[in-house]
PDB file of N, CA and C in Angstrom:
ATOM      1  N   UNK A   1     -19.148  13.609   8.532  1.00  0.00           N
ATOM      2  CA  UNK A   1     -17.727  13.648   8.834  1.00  0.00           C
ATOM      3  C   UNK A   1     -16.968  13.854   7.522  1.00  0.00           C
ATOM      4  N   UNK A   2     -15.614  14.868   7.486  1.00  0.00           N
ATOM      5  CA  UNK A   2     -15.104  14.635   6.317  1.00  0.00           C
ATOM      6  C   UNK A   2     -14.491  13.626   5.917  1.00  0.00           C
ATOM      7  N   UNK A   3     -14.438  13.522   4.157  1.00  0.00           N
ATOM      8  CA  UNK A   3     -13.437  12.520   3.841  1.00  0.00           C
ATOM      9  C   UNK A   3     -12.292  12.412   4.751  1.00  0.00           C
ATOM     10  N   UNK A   4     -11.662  13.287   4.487  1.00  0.00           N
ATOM     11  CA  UNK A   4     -10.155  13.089   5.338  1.00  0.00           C
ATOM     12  C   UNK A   4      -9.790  12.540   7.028  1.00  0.00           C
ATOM     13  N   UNK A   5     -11.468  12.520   7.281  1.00  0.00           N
ATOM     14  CA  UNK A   5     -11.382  11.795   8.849  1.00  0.00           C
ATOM     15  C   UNK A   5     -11.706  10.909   9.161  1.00  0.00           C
ATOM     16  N   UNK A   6     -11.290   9.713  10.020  1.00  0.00           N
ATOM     17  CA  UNK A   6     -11.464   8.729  10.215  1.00  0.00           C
ATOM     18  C   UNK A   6     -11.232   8.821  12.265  1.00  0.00           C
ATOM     19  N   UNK A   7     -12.351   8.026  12.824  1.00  0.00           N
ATOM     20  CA  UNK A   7     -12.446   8.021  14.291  1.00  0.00           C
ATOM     21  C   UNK A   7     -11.213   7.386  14.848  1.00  0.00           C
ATOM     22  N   UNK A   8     -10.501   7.359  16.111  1.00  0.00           N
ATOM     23  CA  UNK A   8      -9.366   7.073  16.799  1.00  0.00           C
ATOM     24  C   UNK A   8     -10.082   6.008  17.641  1.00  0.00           C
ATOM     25  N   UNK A   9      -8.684   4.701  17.712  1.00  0.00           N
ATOM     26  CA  UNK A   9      -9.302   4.040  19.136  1.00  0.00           C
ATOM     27  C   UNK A   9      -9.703   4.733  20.308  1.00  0.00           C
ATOM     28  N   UNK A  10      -9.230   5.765  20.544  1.00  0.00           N
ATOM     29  CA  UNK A  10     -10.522   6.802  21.691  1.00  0.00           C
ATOM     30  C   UNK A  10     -12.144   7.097  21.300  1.00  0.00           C
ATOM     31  N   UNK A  11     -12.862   6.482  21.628  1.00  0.00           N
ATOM     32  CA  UNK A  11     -14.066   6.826  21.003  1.00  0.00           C
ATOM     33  C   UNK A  11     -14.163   8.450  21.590  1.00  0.00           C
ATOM     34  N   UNK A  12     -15.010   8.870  20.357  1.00  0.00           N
ATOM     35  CA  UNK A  12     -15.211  10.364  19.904  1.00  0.00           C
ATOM     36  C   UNK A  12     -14.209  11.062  20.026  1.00  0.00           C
ATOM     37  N   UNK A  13     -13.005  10.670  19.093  1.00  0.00           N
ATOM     38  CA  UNK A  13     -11.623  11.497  18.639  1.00  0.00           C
ATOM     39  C   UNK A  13     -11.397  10.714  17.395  1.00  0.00           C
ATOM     40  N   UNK A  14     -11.234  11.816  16.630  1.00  0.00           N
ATOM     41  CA  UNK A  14     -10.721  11.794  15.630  1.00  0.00           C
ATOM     42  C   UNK A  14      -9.389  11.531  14.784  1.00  0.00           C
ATOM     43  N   UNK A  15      -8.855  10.798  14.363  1.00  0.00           N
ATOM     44  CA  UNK A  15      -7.193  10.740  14.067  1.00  0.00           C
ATOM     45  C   UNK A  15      -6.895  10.961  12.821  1.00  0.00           C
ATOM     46  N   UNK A  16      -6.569  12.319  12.362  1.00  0.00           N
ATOM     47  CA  UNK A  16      -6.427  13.199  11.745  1.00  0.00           C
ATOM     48  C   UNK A  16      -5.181  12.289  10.810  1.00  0.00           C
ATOM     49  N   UNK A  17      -4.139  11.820  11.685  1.00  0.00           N
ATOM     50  CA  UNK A  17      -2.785  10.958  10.900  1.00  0.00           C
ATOM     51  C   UNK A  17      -3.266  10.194  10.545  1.00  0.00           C
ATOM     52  N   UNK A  18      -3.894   8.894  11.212  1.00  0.00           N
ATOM     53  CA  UNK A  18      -4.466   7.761  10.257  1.00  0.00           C
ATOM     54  C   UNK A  18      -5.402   8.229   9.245  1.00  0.00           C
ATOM     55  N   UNK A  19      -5.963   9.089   8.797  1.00  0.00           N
ATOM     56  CA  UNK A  19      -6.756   9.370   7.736  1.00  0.00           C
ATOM     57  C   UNK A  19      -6.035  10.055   6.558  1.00  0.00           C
ATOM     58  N   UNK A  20      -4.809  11.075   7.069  1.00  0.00           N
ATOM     59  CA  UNK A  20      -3.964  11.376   6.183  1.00  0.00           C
ATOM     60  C   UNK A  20      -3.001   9.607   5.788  1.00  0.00           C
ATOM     61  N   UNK A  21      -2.763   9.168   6.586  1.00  0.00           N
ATOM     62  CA  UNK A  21      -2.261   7.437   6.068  1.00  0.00           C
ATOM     63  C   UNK A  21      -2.967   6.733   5.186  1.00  0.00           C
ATOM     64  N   UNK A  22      -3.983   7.192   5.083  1.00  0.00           N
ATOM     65  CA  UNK A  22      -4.991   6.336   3.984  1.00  0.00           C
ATOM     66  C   UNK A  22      -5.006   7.249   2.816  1.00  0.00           C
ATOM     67  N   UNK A  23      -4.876   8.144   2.507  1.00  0.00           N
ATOM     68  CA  UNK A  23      -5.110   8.461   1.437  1.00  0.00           C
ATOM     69  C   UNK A  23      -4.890   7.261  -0.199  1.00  0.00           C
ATOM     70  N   UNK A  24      -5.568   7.800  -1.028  1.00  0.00           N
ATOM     71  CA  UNK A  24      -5.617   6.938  -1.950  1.00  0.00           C
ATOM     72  C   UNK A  24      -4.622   6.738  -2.859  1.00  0.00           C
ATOM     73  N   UNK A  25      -4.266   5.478  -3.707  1.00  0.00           N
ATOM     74  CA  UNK A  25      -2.593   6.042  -4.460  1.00  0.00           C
ATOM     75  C   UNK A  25      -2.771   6.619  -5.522  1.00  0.00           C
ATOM     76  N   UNK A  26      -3.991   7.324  -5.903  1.00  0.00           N
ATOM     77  CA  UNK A  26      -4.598   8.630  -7.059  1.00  0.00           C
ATOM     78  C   UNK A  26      -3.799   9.586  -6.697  1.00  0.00           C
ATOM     79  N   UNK A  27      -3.976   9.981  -4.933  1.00  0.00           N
ATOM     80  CA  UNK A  27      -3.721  11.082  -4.368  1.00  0.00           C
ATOM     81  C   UNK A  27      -2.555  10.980  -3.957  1.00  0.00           C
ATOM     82  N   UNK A  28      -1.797  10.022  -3.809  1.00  0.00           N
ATOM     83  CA  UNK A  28      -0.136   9.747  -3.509  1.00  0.00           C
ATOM     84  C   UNK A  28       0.524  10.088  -5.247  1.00  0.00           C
ATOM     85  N   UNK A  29      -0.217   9.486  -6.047  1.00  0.00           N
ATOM     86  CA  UNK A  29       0.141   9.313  -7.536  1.00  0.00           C
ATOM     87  C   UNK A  29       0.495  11.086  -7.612  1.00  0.00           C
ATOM     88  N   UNK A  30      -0.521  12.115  -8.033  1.00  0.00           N
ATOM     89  CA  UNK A  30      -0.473  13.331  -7.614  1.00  0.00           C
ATOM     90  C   UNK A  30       0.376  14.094  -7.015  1.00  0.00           C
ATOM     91  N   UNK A  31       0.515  13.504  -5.811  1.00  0.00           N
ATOM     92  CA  UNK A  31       1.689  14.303  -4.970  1.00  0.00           C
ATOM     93  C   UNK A  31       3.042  13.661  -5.389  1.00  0.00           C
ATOM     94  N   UNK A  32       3.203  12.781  -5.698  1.00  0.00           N
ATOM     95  CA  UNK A  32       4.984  12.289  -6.104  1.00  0.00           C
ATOM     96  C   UNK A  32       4.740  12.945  -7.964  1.00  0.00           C
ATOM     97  N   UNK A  33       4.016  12.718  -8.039  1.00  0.00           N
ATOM     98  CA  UNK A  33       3.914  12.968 -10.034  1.00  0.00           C
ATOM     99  C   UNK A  33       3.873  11.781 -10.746  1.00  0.00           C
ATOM    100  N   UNK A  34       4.081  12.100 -12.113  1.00  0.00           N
ATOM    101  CA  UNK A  34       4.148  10.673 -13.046  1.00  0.00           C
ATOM    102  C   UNK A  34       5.432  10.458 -12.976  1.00  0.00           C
ATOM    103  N   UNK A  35       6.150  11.189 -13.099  1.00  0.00           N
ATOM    104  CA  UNK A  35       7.456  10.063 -13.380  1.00  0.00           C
ATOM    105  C   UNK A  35       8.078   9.329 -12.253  1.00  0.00           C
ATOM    106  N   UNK A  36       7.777   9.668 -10.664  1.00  0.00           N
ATOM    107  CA  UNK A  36       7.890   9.122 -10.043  1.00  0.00           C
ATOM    108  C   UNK A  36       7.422   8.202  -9.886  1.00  0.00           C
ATOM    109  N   UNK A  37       5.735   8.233  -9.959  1.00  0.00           N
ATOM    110  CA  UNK A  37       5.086   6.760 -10.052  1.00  0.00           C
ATOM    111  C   UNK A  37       5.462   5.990 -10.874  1.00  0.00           C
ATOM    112  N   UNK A  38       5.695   6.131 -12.033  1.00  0.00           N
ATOM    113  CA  UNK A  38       6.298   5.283 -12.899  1.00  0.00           C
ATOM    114  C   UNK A  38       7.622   4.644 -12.844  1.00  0.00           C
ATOM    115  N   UNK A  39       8.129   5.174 -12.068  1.00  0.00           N
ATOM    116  CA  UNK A  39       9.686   5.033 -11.370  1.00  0.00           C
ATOM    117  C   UNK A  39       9.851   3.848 -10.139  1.00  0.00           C
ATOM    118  N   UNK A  40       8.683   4.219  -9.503  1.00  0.00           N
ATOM    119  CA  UNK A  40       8.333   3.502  -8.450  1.00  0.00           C
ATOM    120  C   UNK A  40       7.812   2.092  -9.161  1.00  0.00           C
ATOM    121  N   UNK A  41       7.189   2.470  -9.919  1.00  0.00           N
ATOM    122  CA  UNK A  41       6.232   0.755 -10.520  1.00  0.00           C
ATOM    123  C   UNK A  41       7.515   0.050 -11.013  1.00  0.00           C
ATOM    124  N   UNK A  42       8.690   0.890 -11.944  1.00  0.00           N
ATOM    125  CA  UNK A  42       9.887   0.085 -12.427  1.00  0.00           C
ATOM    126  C   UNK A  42      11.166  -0.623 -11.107  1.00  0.00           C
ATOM    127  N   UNK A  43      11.254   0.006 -10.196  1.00  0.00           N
ATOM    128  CA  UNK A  43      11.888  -0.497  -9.364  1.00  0.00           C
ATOM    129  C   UNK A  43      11.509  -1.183  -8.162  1.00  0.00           C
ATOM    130  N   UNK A  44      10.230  -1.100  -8.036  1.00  0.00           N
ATOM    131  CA  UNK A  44       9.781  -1.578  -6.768  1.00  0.00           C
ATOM    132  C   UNK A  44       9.221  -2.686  -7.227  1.00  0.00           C
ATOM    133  N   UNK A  45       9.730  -4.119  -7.075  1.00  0.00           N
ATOM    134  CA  UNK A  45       8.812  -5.098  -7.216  1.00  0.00           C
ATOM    135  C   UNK A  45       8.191  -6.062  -6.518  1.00  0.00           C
ATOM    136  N   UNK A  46       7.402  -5.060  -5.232  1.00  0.00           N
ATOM    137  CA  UNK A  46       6.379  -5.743  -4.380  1.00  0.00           C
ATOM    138  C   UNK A  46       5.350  -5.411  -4.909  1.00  0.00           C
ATOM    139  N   UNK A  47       4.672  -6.804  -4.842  1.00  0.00           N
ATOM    140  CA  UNK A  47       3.790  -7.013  -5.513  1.00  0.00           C
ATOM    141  C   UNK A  47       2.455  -5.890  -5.160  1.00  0.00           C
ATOM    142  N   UNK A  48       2.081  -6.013  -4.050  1.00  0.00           N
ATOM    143  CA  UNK A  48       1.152  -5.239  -3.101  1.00  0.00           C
ATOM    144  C   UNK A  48       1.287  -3.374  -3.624  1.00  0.00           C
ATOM    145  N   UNK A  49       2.343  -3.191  -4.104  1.00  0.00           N
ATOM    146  CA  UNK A  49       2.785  -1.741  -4.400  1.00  0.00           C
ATOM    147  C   UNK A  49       2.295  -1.855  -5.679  1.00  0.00           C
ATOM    148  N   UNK A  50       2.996  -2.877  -6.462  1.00  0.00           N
ATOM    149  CA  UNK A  50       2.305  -2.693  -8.132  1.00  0.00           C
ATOM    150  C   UNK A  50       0.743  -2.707  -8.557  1.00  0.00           C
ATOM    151  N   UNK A  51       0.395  -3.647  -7.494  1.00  0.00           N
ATOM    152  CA  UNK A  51      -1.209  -3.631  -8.121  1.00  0.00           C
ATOM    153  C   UNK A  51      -2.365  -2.213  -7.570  1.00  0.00           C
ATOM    154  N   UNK A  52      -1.497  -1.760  -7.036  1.00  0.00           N
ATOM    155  CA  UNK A  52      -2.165  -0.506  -5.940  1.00  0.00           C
ATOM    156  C   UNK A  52      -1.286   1.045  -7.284  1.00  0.00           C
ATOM    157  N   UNK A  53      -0.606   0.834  -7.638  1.00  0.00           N
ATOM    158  CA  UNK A  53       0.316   1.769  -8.734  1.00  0.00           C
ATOM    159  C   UNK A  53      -0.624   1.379  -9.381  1.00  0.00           C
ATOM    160  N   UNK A  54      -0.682   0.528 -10.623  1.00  0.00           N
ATOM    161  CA  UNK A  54      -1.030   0.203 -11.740  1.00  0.00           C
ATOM    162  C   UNK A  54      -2.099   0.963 -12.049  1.00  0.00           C
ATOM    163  N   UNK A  55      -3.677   1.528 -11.667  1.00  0.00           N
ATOM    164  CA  UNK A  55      -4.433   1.615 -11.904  1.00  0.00           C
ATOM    165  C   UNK A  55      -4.493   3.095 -12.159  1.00  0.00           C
ATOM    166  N   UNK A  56      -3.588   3.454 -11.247  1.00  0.00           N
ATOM    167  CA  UNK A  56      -3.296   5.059 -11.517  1.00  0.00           C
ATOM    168  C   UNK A  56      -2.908   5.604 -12.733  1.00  0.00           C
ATOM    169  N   UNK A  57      -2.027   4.948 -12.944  1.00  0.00           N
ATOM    170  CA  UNK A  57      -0.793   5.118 -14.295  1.00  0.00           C
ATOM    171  C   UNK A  57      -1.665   5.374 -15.714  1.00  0.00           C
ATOM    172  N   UNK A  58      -1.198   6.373 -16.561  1.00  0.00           N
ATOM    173  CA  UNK A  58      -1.403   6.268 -17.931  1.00  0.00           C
ATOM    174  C   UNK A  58      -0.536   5.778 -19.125  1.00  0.00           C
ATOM    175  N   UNK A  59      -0.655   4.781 -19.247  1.00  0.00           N
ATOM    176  CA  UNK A  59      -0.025   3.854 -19.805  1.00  0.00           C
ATOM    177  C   UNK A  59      -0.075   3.742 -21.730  1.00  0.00           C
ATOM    178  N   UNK A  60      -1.371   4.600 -22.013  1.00  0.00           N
ATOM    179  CA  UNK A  60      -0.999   5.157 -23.611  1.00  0.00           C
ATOM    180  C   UNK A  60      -0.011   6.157 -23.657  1.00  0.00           C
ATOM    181  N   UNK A  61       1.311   5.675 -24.351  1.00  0.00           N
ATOM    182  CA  UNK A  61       2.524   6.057 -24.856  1.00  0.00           C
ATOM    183  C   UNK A  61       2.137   7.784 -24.900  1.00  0.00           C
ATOM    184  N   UNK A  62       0.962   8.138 -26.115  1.00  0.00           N
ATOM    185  CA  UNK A  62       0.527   9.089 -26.526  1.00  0.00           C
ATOM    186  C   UNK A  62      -0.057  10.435 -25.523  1.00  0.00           C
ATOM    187  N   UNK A  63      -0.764   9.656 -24.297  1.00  0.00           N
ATOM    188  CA  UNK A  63      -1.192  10.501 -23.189  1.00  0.00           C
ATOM    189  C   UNK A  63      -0.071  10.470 -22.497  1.00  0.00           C
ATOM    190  N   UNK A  64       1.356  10.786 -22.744  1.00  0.00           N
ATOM    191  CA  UNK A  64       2.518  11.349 -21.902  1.00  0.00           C
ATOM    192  C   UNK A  64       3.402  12.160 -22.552  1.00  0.00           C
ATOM    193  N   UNK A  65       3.906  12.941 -21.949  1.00  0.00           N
ATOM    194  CA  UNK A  65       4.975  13.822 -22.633  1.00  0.00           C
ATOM    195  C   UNK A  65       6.122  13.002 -23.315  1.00  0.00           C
ATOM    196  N   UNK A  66       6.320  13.426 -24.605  1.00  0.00           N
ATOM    197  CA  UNK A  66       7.430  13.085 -25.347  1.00  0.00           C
ATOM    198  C   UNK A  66       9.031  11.985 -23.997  1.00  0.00           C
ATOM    199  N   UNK A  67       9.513  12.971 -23.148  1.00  0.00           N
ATOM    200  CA  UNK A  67      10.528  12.663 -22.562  1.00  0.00           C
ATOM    201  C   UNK A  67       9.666  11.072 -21.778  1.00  0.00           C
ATOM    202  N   UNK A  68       8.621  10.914 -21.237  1.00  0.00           N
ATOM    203  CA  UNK A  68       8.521  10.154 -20.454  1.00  0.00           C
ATOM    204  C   UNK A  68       7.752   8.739 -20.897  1.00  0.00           C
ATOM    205  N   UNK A  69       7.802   8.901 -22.411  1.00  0.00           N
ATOM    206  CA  UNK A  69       7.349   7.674 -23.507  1.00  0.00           C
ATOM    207  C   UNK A  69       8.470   6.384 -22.619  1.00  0.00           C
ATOM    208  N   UNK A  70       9.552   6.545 -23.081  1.00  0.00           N
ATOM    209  CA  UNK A  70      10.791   5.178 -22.706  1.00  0.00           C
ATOM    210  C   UNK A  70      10.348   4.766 -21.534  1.00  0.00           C
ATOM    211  N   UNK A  71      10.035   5.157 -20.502  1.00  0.00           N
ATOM    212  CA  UNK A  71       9.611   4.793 -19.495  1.00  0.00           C
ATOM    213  C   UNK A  71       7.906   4.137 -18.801  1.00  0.00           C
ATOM    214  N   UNK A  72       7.360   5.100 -19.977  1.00  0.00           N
ATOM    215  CA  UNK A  72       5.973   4.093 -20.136  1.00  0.00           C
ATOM    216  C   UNK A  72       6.225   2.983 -20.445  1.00  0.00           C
ATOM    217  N   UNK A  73       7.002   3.100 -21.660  1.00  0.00           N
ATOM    218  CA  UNK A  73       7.264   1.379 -22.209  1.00  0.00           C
ATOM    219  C   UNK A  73       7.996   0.554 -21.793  1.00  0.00           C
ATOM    220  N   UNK A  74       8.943   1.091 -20.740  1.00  0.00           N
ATOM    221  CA  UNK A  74       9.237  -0.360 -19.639  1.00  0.00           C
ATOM    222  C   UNK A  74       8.265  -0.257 -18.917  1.00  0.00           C
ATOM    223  N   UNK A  75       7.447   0.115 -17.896  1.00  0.00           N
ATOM    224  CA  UNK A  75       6.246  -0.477 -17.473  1.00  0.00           C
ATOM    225  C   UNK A  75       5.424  -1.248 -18.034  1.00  0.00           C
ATOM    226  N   UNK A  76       4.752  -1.037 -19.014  1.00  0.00           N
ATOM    227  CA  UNK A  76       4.219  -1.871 -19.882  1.00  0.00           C
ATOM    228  C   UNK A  76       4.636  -2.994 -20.379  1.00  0.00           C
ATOM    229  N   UNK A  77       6.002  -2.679 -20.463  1.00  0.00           N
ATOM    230  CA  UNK A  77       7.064  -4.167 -20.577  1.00  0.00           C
ATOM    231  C   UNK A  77       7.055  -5.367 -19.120  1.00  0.00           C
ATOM    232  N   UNK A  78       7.543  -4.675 -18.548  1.00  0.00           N
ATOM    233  CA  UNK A  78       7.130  -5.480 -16.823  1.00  0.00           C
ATOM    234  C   UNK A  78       5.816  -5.838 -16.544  1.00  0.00           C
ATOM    235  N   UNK A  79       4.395  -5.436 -17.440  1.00  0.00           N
ATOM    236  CA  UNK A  79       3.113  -5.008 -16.597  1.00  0.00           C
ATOM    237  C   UNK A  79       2.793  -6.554 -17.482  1.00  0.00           C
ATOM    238  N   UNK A  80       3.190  -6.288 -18.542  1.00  0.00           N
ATOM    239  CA  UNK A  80       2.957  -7.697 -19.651  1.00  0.00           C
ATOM    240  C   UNK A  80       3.377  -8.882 -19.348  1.00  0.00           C
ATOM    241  N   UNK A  81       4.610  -8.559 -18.795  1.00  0.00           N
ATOM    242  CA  UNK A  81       5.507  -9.810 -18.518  1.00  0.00           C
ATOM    243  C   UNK A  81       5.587 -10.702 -17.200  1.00  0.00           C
ATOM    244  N   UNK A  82       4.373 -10.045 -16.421  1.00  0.00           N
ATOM    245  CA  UNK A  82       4.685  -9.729 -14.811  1.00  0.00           C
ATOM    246  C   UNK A  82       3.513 -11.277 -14.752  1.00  0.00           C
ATOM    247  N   UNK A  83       3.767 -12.127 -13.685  1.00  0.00           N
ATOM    248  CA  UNK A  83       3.102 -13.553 -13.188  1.00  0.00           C
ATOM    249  C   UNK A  83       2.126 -13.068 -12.128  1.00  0.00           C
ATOM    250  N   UNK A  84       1.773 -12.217 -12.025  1.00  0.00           N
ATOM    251  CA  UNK A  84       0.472 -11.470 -11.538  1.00  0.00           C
ATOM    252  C   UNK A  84      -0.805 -11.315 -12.612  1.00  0.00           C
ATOM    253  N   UNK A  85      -1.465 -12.245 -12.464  1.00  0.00           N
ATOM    254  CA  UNK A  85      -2.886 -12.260 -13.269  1.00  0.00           C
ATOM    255  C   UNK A  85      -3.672 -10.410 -13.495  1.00  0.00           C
ATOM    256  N   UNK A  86      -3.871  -9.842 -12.172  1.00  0.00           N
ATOM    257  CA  UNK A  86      -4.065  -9.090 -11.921  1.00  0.00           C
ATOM    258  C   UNK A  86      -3.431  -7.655 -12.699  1.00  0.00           C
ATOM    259  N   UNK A  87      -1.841  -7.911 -13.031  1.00  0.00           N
ATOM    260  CA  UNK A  87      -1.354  -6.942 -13.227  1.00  0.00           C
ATOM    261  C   UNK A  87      -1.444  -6.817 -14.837  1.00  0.00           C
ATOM    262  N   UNK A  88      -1.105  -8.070 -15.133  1.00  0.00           N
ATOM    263  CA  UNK A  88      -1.233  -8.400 -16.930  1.00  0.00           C
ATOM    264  C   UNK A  88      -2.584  -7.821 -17.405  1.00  0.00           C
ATOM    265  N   UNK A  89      -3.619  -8.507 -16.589  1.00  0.00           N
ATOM    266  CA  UNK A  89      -5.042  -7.730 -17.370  1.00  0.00           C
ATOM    267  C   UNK A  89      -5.005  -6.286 -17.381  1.00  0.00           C
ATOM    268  N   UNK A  90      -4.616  -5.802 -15.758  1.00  0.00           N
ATOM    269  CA  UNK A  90      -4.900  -4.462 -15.758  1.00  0.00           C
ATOM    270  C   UNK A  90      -3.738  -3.198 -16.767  1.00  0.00           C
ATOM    271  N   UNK A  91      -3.319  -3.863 -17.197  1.00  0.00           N
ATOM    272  CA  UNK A  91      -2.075  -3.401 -18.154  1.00  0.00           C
ATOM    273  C   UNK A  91      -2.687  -2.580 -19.475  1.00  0.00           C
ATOM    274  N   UNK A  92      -3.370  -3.919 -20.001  1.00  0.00           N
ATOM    275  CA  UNK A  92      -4.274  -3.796 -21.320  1.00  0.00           C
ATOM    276  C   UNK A  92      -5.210  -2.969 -20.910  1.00  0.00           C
ATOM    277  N   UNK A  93      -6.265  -3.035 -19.981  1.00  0.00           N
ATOM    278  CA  UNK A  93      -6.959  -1.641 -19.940  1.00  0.00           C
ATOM    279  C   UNK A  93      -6.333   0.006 -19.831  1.00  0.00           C
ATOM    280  N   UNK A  94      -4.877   0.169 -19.431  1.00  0.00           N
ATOM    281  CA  UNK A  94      -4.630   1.147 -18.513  1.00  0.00           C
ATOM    282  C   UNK A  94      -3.901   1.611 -19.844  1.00  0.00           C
ATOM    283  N   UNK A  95      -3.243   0.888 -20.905  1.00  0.00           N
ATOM    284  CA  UNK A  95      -3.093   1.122 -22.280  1.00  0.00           C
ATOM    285  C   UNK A  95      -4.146   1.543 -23.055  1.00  0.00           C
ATOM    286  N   UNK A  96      -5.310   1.312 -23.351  1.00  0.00           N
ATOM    287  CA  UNK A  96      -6.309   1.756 -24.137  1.00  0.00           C
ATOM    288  C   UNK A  96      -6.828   3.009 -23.482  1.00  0.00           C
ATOM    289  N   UNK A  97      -6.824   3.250 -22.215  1.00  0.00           N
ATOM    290  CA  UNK A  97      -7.216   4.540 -21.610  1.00  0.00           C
ATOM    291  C   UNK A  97      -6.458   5.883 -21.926  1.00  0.00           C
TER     292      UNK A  97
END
């Protein structure tokens, strides 16, 4: 079966929407871009959204275009500062990457 399909409560049907609903937030990351994701991680502060963002993100200053540095570094500012165990660690890795 392909990735993109996942079976329907009808057994032997396929639901083509719920499998496009799952896609991954690599592949959401992608389709909105970086500065949106990064946009999204600065204003949205549910939690469930940030830790599902975070991993995507490139968070060395250096691996982003000049214009979109200021905005790495409020993420990184929030990612540091944030009472999510989860988000603080994953910060420091997503910086060295």
């Amino acid at each position: 079966m392909p990735e993109d399909q996942t079976f329907s409560a009808t057994p032997g049907r396929i639901d083509h929407a719920a499998a496009r609903f799952h896609r991954s937030v690599a592949d959401l990351a992608g389709l909105l871009g970086v500065e949106a994701t990064l946009r999204e991680f600065v204003g949205n502060e549910h939690l469930d959204v940030r830790r599902n963002l975070i991993p995507g993100l490139r968070l060395n200053p250096e691996a982003n275009p000049p214009e979109l540095r200021p905005l790495v570094e409020e993420v990184v500012r929030i990612a540091r500062a944030h009472p999510d165990g989860y988000i603080r660690h994953r910060v420091e890795i997503q910086v060295m990457a």
